[in-house]
N, C-alpha and C. Protein backbone atom coordinates (compact mmCIF):
# COMPACT_ATOMS: atom_id res chain seq x y z
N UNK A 1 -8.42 -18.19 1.82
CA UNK A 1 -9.46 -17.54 2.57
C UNK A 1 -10.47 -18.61 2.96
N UNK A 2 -10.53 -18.70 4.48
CA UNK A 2 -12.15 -19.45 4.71
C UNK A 2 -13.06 -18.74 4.90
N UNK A 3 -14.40 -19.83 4.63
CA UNK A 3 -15.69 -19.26 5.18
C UNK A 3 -15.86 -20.07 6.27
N UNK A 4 -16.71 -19.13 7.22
CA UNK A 4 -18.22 -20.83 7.48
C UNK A 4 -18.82 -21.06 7.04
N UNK A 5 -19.17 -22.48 6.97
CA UNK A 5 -20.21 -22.67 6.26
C UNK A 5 -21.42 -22.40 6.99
N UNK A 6 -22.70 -22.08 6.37
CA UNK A 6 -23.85 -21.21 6.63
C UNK A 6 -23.62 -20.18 6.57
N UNK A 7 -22.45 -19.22 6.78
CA UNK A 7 -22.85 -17.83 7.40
C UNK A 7 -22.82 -17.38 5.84
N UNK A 8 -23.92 -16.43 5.25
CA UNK A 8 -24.40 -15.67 3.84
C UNK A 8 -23.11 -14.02 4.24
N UNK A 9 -22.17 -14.12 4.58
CA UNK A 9 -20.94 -13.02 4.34
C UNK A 9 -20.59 -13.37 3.15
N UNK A 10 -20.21 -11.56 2.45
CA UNK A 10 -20.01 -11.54 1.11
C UNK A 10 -18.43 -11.93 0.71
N UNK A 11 -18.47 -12.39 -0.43
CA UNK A 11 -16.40 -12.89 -0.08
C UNK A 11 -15.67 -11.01 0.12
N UNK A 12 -14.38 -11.39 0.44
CA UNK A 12 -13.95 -10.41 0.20
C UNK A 12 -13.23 -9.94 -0.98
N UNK A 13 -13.32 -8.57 -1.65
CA UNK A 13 -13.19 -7.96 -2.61
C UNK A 13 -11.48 -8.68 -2.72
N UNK A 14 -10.58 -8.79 -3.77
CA UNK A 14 -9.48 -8.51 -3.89
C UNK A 14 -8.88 -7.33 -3.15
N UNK A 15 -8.20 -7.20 -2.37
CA UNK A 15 -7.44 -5.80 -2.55
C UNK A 15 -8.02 -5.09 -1.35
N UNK A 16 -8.87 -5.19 -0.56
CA UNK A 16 -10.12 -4.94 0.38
C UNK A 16 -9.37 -4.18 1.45
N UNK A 17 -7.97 -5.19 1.60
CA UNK A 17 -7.41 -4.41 2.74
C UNK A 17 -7.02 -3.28 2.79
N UNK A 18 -7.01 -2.96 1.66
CA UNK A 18 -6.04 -1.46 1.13
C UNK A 18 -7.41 -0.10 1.05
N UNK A 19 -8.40 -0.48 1.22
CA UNK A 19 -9.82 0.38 0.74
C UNK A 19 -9.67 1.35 1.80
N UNK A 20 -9.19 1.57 2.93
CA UNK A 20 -9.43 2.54 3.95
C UNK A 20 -8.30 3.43 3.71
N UNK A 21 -7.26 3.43 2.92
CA UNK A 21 -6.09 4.17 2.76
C UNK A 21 -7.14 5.46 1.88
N UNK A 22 -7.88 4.98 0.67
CA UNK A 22 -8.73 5.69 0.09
C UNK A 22 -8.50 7.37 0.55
N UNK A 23 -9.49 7.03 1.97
CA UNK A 23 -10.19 8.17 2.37
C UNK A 23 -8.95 9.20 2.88
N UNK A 24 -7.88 8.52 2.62
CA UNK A 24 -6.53 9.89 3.13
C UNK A 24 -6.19 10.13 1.31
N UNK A 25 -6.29 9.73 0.28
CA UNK A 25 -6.05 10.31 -0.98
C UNK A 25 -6.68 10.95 -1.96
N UNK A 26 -7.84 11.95 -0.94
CA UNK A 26 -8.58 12.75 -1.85
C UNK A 26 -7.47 13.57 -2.48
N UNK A 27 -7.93 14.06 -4.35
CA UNK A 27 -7.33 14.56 -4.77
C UNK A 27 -5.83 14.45 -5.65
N UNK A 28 -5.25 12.63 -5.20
CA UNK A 28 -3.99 12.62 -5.26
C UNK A 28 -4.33 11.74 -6.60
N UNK A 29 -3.38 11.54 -7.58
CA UNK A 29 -3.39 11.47 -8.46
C UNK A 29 -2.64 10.34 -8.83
N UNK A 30 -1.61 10.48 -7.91
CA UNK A 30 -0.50 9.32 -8.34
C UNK A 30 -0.05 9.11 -6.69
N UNK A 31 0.81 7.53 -6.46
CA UNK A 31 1.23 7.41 -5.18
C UNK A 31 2.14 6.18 -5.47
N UNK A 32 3.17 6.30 -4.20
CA UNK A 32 3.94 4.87 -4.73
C UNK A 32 3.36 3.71 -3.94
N UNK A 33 4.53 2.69 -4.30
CA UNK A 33 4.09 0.97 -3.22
C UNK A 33 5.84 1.05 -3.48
N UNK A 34 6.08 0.75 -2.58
CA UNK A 34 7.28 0.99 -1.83
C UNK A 34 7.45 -0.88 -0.85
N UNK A 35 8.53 -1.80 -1.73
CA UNK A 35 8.57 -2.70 -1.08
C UNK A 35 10.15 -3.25 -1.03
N UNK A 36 10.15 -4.44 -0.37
CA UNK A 36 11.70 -4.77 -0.53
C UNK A 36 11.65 -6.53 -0.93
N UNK A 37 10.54 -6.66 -1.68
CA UNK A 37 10.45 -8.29 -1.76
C UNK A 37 10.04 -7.98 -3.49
N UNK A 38 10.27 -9.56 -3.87
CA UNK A 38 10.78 -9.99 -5.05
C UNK A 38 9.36 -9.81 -5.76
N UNK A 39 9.48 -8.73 -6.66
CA UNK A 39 7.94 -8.61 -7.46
C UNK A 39 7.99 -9.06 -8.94
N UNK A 40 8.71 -10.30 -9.33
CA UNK A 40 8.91 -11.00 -10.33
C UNK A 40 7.35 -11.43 -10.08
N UNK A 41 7.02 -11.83 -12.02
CA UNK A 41 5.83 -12.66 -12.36
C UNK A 41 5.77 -13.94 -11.16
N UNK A 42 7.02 -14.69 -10.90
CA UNK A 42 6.64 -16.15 -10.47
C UNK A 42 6.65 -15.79 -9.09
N UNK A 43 7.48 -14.50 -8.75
CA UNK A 43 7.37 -14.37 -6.45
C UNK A 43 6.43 -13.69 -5.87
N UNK A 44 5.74 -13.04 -6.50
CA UNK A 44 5.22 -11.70 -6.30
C UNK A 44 3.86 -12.08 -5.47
N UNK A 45 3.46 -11.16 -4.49
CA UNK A 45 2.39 -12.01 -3.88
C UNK A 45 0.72 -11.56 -4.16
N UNK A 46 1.25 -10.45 -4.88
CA UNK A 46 -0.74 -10.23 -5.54
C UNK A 46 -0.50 -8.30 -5.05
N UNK A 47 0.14 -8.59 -4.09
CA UNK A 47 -0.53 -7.03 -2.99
C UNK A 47 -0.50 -5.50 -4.12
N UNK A 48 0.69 -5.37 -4.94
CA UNK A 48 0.59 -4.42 -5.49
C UNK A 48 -0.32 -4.84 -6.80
N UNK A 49 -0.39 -5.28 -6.89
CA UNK A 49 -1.93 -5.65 -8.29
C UNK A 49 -3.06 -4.95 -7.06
N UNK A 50 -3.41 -5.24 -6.48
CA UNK A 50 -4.11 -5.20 -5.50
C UNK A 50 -4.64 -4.09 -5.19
N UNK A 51 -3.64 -3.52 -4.41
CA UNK A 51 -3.57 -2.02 -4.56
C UNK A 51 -4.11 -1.13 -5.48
N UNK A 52 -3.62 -1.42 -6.61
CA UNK A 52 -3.81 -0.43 -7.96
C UNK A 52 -5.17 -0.85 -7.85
N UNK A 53 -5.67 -1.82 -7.97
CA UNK A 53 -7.20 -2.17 -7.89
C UNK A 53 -8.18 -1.52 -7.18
N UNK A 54 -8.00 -2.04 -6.44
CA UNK A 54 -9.14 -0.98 -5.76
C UNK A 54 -8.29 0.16 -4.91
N UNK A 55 -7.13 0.91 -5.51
CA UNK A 55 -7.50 2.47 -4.94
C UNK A 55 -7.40 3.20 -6.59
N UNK A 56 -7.87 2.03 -7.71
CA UNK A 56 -8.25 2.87 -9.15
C UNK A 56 -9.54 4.06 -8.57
N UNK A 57 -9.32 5.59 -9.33
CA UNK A 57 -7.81 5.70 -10.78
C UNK A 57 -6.97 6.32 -9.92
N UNK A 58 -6.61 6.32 -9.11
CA UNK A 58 -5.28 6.65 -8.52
C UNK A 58 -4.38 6.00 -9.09
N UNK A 59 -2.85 6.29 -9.55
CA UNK A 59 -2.08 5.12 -10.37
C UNK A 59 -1.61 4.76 -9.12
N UNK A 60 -0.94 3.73 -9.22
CA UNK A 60 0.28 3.12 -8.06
C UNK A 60 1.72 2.88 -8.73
N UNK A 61 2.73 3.66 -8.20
CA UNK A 61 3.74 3.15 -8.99
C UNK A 61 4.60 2.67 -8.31
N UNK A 62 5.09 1.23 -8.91
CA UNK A 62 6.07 0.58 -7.98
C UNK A 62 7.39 1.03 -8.10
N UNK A 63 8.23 1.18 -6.50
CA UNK A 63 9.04 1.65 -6.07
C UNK A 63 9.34 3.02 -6.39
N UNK A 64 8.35 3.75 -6.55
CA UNK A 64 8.77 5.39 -6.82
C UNK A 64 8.29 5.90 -5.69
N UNK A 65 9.42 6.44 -5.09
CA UNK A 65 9.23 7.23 -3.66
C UNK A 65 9.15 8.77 -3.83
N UNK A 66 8.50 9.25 -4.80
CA UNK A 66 9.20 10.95 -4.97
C UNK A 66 7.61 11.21 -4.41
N UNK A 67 6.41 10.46 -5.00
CA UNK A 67 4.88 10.74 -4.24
C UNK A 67 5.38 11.04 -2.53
N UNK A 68 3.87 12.14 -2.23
CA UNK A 68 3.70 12.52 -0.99
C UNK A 68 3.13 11.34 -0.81
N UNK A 69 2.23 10.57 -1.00
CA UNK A 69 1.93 9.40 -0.31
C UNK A 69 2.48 7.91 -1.17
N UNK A 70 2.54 7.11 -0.04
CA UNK A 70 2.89 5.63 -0.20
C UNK A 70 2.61 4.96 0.37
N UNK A 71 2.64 3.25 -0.13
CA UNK A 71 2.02 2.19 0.41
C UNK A 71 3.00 1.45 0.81
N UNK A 72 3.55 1.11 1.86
CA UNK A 72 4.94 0.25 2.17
C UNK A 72 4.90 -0.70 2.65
N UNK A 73 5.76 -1.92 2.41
CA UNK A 73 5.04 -3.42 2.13
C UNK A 73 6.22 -4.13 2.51
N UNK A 74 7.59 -3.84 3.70
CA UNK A 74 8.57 -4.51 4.01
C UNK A 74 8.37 -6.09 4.76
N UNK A 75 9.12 -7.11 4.19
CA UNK A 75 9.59 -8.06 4.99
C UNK A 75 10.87 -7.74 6.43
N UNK A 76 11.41 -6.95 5.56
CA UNK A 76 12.46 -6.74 7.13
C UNK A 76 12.31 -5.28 7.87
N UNK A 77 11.96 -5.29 8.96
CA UNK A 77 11.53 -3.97 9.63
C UNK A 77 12.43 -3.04 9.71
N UNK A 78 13.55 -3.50 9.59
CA UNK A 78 15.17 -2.34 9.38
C UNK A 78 15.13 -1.44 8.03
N UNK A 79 14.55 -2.26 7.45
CA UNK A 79 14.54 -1.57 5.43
C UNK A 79 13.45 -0.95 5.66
N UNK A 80 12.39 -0.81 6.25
CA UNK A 80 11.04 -0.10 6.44
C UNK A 80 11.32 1.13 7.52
N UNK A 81 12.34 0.81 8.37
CA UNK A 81 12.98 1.59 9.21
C UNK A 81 13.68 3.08 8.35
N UNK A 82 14.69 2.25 7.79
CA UNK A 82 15.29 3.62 6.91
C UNK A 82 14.77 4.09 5.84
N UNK A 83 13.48 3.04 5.39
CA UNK A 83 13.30 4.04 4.05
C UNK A 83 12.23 5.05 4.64
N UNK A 84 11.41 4.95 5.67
CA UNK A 84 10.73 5.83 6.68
C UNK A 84 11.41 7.45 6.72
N UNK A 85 12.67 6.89 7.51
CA UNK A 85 13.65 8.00 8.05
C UNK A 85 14.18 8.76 6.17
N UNK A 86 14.67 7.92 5.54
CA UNK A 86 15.20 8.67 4.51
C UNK A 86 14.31 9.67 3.61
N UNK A 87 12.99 9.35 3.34
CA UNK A 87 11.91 9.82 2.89
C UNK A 87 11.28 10.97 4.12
N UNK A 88 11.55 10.54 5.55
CA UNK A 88 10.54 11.67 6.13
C UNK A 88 9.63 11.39 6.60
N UNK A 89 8.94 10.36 6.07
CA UNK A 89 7.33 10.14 6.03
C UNK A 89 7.13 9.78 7.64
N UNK A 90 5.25 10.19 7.79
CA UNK A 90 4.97 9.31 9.14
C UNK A 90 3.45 8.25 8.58
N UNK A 91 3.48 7.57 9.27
CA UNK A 91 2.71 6.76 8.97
C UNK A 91 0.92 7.32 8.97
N UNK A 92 0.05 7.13 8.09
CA UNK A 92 -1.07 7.75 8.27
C UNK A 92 -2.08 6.61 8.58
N UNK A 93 -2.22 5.80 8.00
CA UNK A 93 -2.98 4.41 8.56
C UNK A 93 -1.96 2.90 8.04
N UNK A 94 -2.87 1.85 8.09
CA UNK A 94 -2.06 0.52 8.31
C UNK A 94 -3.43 -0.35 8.46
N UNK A 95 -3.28 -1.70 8.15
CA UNK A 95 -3.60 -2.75 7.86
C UNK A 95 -3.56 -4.24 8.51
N UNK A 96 -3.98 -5.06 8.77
CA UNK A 96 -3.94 -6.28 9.71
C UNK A 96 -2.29 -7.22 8.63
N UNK A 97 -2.58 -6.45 7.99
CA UNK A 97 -1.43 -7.70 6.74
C UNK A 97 0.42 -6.92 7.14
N UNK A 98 0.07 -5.66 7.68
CA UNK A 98 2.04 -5.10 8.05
C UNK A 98 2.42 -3.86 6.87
N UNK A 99 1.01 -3.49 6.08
CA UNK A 99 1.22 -2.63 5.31
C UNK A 99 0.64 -1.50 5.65
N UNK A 100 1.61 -0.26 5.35
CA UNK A 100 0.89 0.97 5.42
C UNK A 100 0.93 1.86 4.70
N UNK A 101 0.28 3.32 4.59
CA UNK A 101 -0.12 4.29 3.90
C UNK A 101 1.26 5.38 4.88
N UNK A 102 2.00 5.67 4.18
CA UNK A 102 3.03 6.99 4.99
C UNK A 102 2.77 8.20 3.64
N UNK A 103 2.77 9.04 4.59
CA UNK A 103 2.76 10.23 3.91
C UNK A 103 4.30 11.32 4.52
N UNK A 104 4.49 11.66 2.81
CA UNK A 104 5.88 12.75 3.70
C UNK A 104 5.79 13.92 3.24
N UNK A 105 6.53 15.02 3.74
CA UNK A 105 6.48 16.23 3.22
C UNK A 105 7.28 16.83 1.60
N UNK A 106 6.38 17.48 1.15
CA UNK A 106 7.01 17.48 -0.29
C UNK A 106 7.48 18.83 -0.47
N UNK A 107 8.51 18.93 -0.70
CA UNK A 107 9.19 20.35 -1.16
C UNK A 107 8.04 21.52 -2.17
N UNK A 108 7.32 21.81 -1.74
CA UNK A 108 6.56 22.55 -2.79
C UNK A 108 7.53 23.94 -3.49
N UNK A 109 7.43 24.41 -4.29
CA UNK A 109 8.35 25.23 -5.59
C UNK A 109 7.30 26.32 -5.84
């Protein structure tokens, strides 16, 4: 991350990008992060730490697609393609980084 120098802007929060998904999860309790890249200790790039961070206490659970909402985080647009279509979901907001918030319809019982 740069600054300029002089300009008194506050850094940005960890996780910052994800803060506007917020205002679509009143109420929700739990949600997934839905990705197709390597979330080992040594590959992993921060985003789902991230996440859980600042949209706490919402949990985030990685790769559980059964939540009405999710955070989806593809490198290849074909795998973001079908897991879209297979789940249902449409997209509710999105991010400058290629990540978004989809929400799908849930069988209610």
């Amino acid at each position: 991350m740069s600054q300029v120098i002089g300009q008194k802007e506050p850094p940005l929060e960890p996780g910052s990008q994800f803060a506007h998904f917020a205002e679509h999860l009143e109420g929700q309790t739990h949600i997934g992060f839905l990705t197709d890249k390597d979330m080992s200790a040594e590959n992993n790039d921060g985003f789902f730490s991230q996440t859980q961070y600042i949209l706490a206490p919402v949990i985030v659970e990685l790769n559980v697609p059964k939540h009405e909402y999710s955070v989806v985080d593809y490198t290849n647009y074909k795998h973001l393609l079908y897991t879209m279509r297979l789940l249902k979901a449409k997209r509710i907001a999105h991010n400058e980084y290629g990540q978004a918030l989809v929400q799908r319809k849930l069988n209610k019982k």
